[in-house]
PDB file of N, CA and C in Angstrom:
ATOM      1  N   UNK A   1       9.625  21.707-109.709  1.00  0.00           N
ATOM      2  CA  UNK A   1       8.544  22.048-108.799  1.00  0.00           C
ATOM      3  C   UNK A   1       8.002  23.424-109.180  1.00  0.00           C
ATOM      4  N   UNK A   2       6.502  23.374-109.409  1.00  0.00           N
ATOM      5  CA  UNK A   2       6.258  24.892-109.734  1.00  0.00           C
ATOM      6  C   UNK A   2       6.403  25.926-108.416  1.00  0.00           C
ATOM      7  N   UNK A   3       5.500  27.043-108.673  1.00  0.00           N
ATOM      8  CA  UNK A   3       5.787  28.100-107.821  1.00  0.00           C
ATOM      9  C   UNK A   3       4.697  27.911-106.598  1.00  0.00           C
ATOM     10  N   UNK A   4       3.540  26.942-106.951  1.00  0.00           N
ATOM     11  CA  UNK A   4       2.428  26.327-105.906  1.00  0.00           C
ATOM     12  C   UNK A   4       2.913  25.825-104.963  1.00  0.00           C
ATOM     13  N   UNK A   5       3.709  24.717-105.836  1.00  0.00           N
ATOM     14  CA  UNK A   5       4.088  23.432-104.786  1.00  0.00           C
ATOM     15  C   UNK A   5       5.096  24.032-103.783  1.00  0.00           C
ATOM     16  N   UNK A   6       6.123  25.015-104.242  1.00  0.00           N
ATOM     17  CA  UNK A   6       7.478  25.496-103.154  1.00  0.00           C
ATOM     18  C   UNK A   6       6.568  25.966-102.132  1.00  0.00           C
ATOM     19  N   UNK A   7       5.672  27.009-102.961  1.00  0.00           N
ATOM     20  CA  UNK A   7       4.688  28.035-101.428  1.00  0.00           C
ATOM     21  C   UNK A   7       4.018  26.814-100.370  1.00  0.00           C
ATOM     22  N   UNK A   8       3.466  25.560-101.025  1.00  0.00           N
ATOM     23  CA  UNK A   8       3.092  24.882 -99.981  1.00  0.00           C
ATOM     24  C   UNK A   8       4.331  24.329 -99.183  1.00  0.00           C
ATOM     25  N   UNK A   9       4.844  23.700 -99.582  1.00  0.00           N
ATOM     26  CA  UNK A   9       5.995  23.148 -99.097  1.00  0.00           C
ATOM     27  C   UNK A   9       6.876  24.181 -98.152  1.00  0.00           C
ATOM     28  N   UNK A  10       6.992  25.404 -98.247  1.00  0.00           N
ATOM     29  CA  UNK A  10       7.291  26.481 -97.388  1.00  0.00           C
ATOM     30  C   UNK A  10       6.527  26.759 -95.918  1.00  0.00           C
ATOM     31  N   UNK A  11       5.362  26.830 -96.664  1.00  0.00           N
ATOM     32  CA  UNK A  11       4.014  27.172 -95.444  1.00  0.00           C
ATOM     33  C   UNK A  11       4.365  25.579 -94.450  1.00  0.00           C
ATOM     34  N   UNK A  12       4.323  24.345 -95.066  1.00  0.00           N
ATOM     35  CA  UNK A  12       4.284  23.061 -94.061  1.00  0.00           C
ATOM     36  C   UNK A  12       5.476  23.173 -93.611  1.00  0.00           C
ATOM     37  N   UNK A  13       6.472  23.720 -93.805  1.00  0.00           N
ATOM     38  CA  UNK A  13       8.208  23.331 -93.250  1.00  0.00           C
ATOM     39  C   UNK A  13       7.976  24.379 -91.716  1.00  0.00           C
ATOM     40  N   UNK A  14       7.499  25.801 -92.564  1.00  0.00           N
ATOM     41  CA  UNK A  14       7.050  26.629 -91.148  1.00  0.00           C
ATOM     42  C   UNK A  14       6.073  26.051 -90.190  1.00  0.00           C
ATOM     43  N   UNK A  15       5.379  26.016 -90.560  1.00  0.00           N
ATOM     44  CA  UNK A  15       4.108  25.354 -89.621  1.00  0.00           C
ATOM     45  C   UNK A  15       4.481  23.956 -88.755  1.00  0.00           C
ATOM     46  N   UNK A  16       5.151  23.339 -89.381  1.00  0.00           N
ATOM     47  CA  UNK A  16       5.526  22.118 -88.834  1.00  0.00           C
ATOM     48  C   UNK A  16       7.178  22.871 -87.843  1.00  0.00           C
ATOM     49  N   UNK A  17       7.925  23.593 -88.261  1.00  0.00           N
ATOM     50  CA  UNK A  17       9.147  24.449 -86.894  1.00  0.00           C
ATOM     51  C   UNK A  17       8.083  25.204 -85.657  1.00  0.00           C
ATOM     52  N   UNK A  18       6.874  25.481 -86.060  1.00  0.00           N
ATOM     53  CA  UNK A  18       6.147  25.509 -84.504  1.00  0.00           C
ATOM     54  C   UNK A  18       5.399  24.865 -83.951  1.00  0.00           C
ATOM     55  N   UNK A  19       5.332  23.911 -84.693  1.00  0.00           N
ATOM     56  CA  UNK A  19       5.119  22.934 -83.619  1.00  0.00           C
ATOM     57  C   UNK A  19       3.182  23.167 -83.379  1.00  0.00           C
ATOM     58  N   UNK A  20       2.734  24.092 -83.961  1.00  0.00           N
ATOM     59  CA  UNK A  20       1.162  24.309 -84.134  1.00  0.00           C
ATOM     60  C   UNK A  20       0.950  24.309 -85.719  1.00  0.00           C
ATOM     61  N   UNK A  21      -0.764  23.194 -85.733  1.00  0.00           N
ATOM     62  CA  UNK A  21      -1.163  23.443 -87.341  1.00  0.00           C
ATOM     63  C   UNK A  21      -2.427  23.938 -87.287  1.00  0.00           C
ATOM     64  N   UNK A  22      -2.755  24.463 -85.839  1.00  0.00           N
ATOM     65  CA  UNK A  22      -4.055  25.270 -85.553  1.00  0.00           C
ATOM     66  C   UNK A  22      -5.639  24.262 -85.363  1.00  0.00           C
ATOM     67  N   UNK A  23      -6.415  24.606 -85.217  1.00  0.00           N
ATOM     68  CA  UNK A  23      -7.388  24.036 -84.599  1.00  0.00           C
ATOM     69  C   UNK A  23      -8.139  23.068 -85.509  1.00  0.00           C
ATOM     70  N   UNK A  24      -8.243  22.362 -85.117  1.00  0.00           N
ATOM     71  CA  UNK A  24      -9.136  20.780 -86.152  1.00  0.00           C
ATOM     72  C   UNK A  24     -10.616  21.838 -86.372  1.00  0.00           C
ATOM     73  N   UNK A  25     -11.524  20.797 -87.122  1.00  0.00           N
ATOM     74  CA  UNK A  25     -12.772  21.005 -87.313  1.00  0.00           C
ATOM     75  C   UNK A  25     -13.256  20.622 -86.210  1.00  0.00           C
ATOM     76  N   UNK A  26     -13.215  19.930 -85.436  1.00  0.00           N
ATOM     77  CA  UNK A  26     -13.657  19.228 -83.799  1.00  0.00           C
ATOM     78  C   UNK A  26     -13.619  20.306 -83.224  1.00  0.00           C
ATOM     79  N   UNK A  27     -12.564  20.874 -83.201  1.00  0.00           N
ATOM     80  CA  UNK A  27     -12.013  21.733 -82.047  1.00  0.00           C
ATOM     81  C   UNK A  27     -13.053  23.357 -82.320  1.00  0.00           C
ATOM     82  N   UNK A  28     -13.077  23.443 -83.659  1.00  0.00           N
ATOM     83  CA  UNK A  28     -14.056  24.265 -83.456  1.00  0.00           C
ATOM     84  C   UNK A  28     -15.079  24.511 -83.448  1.00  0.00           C
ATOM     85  N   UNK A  29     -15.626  23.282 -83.362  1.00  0.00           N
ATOM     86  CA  UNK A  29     -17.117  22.379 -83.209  1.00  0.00           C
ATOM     87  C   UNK A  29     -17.558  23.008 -81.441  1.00  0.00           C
ATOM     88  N   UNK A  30     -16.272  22.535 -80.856  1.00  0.00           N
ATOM     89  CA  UNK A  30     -16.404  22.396 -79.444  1.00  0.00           C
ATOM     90  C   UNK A  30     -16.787  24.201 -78.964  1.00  0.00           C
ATOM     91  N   UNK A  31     -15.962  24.769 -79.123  1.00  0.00           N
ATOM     92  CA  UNK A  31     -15.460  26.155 -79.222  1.00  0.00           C
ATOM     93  C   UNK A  31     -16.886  26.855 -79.460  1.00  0.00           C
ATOM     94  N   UNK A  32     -17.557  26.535 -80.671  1.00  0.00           N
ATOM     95  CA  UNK A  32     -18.719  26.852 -81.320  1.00  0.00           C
ATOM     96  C   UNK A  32     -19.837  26.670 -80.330  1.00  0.00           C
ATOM     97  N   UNK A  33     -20.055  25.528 -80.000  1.00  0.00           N
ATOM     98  CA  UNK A  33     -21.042  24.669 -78.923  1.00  0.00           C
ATOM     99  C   UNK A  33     -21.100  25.405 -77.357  1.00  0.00           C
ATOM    100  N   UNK A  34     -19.969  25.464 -76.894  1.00  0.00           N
ATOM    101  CA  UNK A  34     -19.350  26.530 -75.680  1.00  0.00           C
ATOM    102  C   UNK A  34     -19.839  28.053 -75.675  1.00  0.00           C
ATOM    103  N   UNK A  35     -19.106  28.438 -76.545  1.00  0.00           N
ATOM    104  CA  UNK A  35     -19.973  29.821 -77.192  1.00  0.00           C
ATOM    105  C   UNK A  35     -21.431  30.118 -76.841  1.00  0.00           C
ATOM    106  N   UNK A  36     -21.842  28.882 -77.201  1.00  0.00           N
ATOM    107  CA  UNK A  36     -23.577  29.035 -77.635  1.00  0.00           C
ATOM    108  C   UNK A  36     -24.069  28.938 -76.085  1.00  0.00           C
ATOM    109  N   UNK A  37     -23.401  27.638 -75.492  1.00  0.00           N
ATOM    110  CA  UNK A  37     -23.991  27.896 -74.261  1.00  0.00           C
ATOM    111  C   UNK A  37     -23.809  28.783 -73.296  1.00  0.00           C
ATOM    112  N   UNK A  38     -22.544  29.721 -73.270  1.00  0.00           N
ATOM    113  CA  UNK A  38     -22.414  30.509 -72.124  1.00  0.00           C
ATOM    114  C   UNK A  38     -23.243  32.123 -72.550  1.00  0.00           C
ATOM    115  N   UNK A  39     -23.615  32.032 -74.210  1.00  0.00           N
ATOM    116  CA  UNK A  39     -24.523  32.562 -74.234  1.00  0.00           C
ATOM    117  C   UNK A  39     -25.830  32.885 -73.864  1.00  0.00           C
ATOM    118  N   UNK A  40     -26.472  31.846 -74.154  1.00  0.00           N
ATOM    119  CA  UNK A  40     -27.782  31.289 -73.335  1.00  0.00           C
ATOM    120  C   UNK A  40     -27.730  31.351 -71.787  1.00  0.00           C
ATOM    121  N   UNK A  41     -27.041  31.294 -70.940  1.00  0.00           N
ATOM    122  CA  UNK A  41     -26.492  31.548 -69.910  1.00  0.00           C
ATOM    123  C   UNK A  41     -26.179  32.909 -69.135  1.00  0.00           C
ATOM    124  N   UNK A  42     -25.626  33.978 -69.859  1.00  0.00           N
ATOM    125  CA  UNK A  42     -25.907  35.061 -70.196  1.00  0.00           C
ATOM    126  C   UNK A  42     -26.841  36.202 -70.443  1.00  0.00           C
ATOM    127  N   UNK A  43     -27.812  34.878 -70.881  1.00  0.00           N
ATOM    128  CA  UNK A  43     -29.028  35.800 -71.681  1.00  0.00           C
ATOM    129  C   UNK A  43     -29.497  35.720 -70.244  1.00  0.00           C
ATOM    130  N   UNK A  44     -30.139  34.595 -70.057  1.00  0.00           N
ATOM    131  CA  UNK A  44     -30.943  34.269 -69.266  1.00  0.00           C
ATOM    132  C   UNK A  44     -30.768  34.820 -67.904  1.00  0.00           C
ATOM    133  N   UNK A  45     -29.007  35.590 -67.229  1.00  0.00           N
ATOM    134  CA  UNK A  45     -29.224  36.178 -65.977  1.00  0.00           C
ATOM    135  C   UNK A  45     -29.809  37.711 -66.103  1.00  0.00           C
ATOM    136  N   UNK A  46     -29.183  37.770 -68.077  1.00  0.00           N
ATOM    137  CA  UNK A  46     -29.775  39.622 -68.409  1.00  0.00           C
ATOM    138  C   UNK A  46     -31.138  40.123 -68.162  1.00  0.00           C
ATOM    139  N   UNK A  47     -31.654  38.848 -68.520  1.00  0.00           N
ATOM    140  CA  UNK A  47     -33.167  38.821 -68.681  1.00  0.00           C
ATOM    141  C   UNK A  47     -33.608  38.698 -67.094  1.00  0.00           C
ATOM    142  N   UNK A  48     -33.402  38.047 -66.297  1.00  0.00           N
ATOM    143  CA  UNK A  48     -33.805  38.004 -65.178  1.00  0.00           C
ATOM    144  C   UNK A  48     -34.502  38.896 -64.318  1.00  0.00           C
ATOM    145  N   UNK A  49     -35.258  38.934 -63.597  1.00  0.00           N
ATOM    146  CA  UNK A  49     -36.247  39.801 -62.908  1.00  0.00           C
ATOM    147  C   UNK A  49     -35.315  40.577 -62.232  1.00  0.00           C
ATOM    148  N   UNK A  50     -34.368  40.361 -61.694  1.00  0.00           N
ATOM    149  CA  UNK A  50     -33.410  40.727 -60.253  1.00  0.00           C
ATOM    150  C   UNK A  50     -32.611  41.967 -61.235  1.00  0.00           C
ATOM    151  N   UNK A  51     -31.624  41.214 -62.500  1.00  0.00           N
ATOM    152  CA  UNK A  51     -31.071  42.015 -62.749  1.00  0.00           C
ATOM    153  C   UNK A  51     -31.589  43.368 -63.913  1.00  0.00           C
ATOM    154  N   UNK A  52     -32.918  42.892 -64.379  1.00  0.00           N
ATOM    155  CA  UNK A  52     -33.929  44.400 -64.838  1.00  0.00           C
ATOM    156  C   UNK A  52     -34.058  45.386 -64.004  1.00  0.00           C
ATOM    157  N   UNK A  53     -34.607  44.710 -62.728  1.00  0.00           N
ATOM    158  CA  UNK A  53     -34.900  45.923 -61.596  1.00  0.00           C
ATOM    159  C   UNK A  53     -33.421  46.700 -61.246  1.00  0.00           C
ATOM    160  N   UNK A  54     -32.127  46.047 -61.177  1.00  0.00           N
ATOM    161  CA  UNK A  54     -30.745  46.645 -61.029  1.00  0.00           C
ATOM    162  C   UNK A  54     -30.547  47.704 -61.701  1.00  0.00           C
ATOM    163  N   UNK A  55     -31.133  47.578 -63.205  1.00  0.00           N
ATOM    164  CA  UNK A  55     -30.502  48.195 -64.625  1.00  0.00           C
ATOM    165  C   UNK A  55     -31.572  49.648 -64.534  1.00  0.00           C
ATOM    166  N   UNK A  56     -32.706  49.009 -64.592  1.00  0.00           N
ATOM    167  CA  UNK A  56     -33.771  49.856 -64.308  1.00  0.00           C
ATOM    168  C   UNK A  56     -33.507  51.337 -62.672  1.00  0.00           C
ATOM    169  N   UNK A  57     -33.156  50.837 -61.672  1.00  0.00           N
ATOM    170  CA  UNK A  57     -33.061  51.685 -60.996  1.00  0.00           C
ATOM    171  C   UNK A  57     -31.722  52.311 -61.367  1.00  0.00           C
ATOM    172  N   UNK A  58     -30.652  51.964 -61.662  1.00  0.00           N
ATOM    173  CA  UNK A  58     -29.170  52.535 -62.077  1.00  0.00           C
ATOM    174  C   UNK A  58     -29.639  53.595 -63.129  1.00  0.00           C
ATOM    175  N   UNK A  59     -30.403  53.219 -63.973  1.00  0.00           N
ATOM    176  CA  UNK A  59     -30.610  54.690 -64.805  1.00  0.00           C
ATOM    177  C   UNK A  59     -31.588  55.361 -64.678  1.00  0.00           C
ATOM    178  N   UNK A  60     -32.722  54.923 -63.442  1.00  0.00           N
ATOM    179  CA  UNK A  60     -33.336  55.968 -62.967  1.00  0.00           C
ATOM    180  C   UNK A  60     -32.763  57.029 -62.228  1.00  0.00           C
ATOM    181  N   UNK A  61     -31.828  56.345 -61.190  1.00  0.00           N
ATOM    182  CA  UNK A  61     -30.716  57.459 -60.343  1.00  0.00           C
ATOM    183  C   UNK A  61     -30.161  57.712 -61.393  1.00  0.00           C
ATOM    184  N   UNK A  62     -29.687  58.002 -62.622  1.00  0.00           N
ATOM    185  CA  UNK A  62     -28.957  58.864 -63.378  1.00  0.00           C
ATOM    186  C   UNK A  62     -29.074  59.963 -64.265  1.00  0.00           C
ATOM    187  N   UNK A  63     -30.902  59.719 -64.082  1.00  0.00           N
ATOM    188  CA  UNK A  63     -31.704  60.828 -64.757  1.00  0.00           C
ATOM    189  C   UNK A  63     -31.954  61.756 -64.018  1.00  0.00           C
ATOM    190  N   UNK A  64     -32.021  61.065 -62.212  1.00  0.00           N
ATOM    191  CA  UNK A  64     -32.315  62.117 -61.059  1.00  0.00           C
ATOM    192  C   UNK A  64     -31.185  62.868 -61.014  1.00  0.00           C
ATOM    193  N   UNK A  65     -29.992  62.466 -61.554  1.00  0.00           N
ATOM    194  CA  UNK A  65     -28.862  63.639 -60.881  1.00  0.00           C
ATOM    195  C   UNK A  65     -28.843  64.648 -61.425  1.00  0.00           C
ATOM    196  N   UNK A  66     -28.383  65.838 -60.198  1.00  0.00           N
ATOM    197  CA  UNK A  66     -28.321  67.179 -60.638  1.00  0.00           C
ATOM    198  C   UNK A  66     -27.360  67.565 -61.465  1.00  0.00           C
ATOM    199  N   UNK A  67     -27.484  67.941 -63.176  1.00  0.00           N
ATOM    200  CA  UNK A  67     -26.407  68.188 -63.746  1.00  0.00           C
ATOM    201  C   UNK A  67     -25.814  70.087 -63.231  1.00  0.00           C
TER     202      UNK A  67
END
């Protein structure tokens, strides 16, 4: 057996004693997709009229304070 095959054969003996071989391509399909939407989601309360005017007055009171 060369010195390839032991290192693989090492890496699968470990990987397979925990019992995890880490996330499929699916899985990070899903992960990916999730991401995207709680982004968009995100955006869309940043952007919001309600929370501009929040952001907007928070650093107007912070320019008014007396240093």
């Amino acid at each position: 057996m060369n010195a390839l095959a032991r290192l693989s054969a090492a890496v699968q003996s470990r990987t397979a004693e925990r019992g995890e071989t880490g996330m499929t391509t699916a899985e990070y399909a899903v992960g990916t997709v999730a991401a995207c939407g709680f982004s968009g989601v995100l955006y869309k309360v940043v952007t919001s009229p309600t929370v501009l005017t929040l952001i907007k007055d928070v650093i107007e009171k912070a320019f008014h304070l007396g240093f």
